[in-house]
Protein backbone atom coordinates (compact mmCIF):
# COMPACT_ATOMS: atom_id res chain seq x y z
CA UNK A 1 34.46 5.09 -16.54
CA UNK A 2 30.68 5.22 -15.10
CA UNK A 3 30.44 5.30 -11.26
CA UNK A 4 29.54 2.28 -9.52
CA UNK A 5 25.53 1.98 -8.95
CA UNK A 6 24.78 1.91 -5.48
CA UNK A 7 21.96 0.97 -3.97
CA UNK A 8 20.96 -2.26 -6.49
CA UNK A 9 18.62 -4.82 -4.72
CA UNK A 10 19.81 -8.59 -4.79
CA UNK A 11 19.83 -10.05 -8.05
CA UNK A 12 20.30 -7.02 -10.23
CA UNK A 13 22.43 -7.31 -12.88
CA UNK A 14 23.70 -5.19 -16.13
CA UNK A 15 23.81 -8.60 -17.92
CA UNK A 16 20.78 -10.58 -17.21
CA UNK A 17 20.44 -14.00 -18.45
CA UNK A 18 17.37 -13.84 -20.99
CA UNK A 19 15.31 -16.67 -21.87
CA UNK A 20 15.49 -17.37 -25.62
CA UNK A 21 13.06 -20.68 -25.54
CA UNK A 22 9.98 -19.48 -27.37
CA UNK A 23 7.51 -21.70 -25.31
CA UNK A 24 9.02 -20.22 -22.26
CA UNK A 25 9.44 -16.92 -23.25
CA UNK A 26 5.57 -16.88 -23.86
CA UNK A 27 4.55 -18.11 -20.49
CA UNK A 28 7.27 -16.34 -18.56
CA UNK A 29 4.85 -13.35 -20.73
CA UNK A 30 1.79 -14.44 -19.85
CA UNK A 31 2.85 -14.28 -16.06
CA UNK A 32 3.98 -11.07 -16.12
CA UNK A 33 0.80 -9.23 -18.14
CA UNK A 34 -1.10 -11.52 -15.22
CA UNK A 35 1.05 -9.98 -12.29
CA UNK A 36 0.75 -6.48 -14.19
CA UNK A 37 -3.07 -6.38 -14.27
CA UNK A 38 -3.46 -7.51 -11.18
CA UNK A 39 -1.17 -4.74 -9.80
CA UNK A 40 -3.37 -2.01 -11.66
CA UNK A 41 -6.43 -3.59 -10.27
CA UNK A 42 -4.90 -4.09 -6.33
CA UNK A 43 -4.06 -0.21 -6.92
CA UNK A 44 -7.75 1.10 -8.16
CA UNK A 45 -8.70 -1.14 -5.14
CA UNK A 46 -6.62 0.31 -2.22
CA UNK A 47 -7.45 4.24 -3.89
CA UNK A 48 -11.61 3.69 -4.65
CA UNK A 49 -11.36 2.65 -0.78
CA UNK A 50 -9.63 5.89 0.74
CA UNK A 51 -11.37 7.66 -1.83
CA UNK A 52 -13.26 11.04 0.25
CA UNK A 53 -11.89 9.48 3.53
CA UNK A 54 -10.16 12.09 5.21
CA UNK A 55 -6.69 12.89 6.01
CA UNK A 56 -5.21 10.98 9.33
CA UNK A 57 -4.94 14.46 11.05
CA UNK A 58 -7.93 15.87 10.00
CA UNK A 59 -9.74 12.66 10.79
CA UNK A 60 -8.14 12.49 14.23
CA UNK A 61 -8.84 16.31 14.66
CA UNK A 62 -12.34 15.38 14.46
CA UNK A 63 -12.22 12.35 16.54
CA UNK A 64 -10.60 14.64 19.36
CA UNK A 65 -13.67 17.00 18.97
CA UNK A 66 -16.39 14.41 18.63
CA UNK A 67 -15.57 13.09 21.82
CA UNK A 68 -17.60 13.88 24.90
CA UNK A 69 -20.03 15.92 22.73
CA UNK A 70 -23.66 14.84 23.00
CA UNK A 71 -24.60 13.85 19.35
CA UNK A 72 -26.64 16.10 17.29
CA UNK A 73 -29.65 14.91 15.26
CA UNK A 74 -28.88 15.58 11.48
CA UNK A 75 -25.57 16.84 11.28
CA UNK A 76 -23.15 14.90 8.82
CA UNK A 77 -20.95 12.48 9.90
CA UNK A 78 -17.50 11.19 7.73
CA UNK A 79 -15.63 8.08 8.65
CA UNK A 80 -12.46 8.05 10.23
CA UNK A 81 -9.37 7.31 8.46
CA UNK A 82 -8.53 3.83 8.39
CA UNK A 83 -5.57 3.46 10.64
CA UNK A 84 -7.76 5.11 13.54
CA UNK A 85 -10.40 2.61 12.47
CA UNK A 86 -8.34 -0.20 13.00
CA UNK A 87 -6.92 1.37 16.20
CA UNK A 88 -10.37 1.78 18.01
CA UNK A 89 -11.30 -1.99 16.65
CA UNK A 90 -8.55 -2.88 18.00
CA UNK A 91 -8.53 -1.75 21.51
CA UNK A 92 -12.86 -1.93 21.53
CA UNK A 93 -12.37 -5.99 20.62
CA UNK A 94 -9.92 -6.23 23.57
CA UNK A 95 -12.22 -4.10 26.19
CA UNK A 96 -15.24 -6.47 25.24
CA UNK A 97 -13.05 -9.62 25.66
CA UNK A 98 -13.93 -11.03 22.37
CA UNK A 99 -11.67 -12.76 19.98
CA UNK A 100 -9.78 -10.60 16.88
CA UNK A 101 -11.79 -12.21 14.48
CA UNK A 102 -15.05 -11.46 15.77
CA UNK A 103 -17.02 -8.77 14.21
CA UNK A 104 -18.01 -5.69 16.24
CA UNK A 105 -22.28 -5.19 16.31
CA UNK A 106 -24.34 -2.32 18.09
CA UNK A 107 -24.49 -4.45 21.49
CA UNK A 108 -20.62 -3.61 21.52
CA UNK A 109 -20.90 0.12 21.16
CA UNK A 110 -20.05 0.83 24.34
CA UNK A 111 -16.52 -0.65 23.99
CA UNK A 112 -16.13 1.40 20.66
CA UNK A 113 -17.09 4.41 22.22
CA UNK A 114 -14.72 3.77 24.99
CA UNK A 115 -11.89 2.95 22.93
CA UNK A 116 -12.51 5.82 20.31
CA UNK A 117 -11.95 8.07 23.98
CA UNK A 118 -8.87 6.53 24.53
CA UNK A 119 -7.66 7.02 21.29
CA UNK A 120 -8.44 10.39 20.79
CA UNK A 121 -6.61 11.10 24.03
CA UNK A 122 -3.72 9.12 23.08
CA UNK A 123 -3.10 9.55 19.30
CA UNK A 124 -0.66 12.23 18.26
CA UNK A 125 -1.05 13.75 14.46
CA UNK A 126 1.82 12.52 11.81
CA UNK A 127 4.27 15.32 11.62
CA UNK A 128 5.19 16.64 7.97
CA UNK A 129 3.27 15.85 4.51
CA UNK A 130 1.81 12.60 5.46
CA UNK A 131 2.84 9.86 2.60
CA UNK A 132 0.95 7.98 0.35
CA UNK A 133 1.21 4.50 1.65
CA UNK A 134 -0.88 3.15 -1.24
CA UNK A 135 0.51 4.81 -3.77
CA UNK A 136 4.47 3.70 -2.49
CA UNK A 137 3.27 0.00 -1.79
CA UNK A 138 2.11 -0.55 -5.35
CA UNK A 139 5.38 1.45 -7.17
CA UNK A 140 7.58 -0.58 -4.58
CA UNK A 141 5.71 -3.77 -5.93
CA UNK A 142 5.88 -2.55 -9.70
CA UNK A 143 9.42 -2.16 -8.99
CA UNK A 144 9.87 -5.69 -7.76
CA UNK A 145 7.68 -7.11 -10.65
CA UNK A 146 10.47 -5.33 -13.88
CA UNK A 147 13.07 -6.04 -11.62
CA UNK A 148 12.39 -9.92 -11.25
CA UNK A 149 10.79 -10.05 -14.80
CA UNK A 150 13.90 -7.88 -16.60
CA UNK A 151 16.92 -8.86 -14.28
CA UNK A 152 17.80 -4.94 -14.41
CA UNK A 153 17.56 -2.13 -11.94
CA UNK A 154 14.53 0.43 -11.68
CA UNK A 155 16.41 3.81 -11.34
CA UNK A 156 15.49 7.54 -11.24
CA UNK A 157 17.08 10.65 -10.89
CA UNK A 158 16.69 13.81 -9.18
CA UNK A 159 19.35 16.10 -11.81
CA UNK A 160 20.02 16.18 -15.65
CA UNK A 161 23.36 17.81 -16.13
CA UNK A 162 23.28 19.45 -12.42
CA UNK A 163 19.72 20.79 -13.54
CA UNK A 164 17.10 19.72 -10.89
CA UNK A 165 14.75 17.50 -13.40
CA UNK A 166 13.50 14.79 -11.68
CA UNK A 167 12.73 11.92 -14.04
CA UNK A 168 13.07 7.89 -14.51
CA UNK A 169 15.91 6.77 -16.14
CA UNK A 170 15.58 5.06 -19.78
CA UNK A 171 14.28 1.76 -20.49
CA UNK A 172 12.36 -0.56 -18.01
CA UNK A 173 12.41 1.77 -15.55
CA UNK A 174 9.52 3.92 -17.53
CA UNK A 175 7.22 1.10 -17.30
CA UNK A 176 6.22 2.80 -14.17
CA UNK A 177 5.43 6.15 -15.54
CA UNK A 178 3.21 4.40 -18.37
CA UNK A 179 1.19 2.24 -15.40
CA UNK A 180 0.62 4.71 -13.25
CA UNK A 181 -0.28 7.48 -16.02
CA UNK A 182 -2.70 4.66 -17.42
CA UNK A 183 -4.55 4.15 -13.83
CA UNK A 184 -3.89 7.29 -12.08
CA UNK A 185 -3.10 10.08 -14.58
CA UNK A 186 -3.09 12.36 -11.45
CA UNK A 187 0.75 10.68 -9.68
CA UNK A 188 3.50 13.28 -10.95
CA UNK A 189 7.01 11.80 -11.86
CA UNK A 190 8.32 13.73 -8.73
CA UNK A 191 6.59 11.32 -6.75
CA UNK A 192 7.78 8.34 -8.72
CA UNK A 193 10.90 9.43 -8.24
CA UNK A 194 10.79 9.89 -4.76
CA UNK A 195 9.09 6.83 -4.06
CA UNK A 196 11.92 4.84 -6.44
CA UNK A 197 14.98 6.48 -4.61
CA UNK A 198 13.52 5.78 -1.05
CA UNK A 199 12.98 2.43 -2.23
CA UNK A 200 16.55 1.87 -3.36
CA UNK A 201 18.15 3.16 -0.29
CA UNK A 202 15.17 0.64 2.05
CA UNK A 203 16.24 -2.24 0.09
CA UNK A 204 19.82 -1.88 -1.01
CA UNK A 205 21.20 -4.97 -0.57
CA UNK A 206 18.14 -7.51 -0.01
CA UNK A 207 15.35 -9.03 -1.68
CA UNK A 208 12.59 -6.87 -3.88
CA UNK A 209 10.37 -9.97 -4.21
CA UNK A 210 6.56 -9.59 -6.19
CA UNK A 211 5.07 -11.93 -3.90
CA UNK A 212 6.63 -10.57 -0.93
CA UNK A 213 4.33 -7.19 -1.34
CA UNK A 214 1.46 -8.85 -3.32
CA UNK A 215 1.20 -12.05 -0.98
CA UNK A 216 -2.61 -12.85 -1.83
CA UNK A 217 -2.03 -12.65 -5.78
CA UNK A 218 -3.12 -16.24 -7.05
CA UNK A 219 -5.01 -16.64 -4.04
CA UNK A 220 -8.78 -16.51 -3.11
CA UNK A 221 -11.64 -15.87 -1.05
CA UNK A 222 -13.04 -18.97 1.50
CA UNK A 223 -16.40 -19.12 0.51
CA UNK A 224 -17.72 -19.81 3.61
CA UNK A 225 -16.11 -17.55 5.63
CA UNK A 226 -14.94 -14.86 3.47
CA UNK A 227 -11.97 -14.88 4.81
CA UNK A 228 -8.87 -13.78 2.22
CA UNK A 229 -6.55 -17.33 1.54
CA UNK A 230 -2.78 -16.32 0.25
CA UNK A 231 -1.01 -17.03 -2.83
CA UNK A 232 0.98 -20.54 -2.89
CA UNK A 233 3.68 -20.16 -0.58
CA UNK A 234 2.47 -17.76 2.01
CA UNK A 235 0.21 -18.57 4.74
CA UNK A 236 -2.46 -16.59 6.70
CA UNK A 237 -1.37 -16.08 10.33
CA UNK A 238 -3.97 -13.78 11.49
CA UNK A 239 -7.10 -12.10 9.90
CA UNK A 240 -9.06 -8.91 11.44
CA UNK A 241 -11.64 -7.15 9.80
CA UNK A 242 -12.21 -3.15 10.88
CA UNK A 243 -15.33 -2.02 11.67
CA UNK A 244 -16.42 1.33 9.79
CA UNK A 245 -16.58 3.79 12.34
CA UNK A 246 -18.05 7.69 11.80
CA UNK A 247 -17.74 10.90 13.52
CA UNK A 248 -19.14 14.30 13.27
């Protein structure tokens, strides 16, 4: 008898209930290839904007030594990782008593310089191989998308006959090795399968829901103030915008 699955997120079943209604079966179809491209494309996204950004510690290695030092004319300067970007927004916004929706310009460079000091004091480096947020936030949401669209489990395992051969199980569960090899050939399966498991054991029990981690799909842009507008049944609380910030 096959051991029990552990792990399954709400409404996983072996024996999904399949819609047999051609009509539906074409838009339920449609809605998925829809949901599917625009995973790719929120994915090419989120990478062509860390693309050449530095690492967190590296970046906040260089923030610790930029600070203090006198600029000098000429010499290159990267910009800092995003999470330190948003950090020194952040606190620079708050020391200049302006609003989180305001935008940062050059009369506020004091503050950011200020801020960027008290980060660089403060900030520790991530210990261990720092993870790939985007790359787990879009196989987490790929996950969500088979499992709501197939009714069955994403799985992957680390053995094959006590062998160490880590690989997606059969079926659905390789649609995420053919996504990811079509938009990023360079993600291994031993980071899909790390990223599944981990997933599995974060949400045993509760919801995987598409919308939940792709809240703005089906939503749009407000043309007058550029500001993002969610998907139908989500609502924008609060909206910052980071301001690029550079280094030596």
């Amino acid at each position: 008898m096959p051991r029990r699955r552990r792990n399954d997120p709400l409404g996983i079943s072996d024996n999904p209930k399949l819609a047999i209604d051609g009509v539906r079966v074409a838009a339920q179809v449609g809605e998925i290839k829809r949901r599917l491209a625009y995973v790719q494309a929120s994915y090419a996204f989120c990478k062509a904007q860390t693309a050449g950004l530095k690492s967190y510690n590296r970046s906040l290695a260089r923030l610790k030594r930029a600070v203090g030092r006198p600029k000098r004319p000429g010499r290159t300067e990267y910009r800092l990782h995003p999470a330190l970007e948003i950090r020194i927004t952040q606190r620079a916004r708050g020391l200049a008593g302006i609003e989180g929706s305001a935008r940062l310009d050059p009369a506020h460079n004091q503050f950011v310089q200020q801020a960027a000091a008290e980060i660089a004091a403060t900030a520790s480096p991530i210990r261990g191989r720092p993870a790939n947020a985007c790359l787990r936030h879009h196989v987490e949401g790929l996950m969500a998308l088979i499992q709501e669209a197939c009714g069955t489990p994403v799985l992957a395992l680390r053995e094959k006959e006590s062998i160490y051969d880590p690989q997606l199980a059969e079926g659905v569960s390789q649609c995420l090795r053919i996504v990811f090899s079509a938009v990023d050939p360079v993600v291994t399966t031993v980071q899909l399968v790390n990223i599944v498991r981990a997933a599995r054991r974060k949400y045993a029990g509760k919801r995987m829901r598409f919308r939940d981690f792709f809240p703005f799909y089906g939503g749009n842009v407000d043309p007058t103030t550029l500001v993002p507008q969610p998907g139908p049944h989500h609502r924008l609380e609060h909206f910052e915008v980071a301001a690029p910030i550079y280094c030596p």
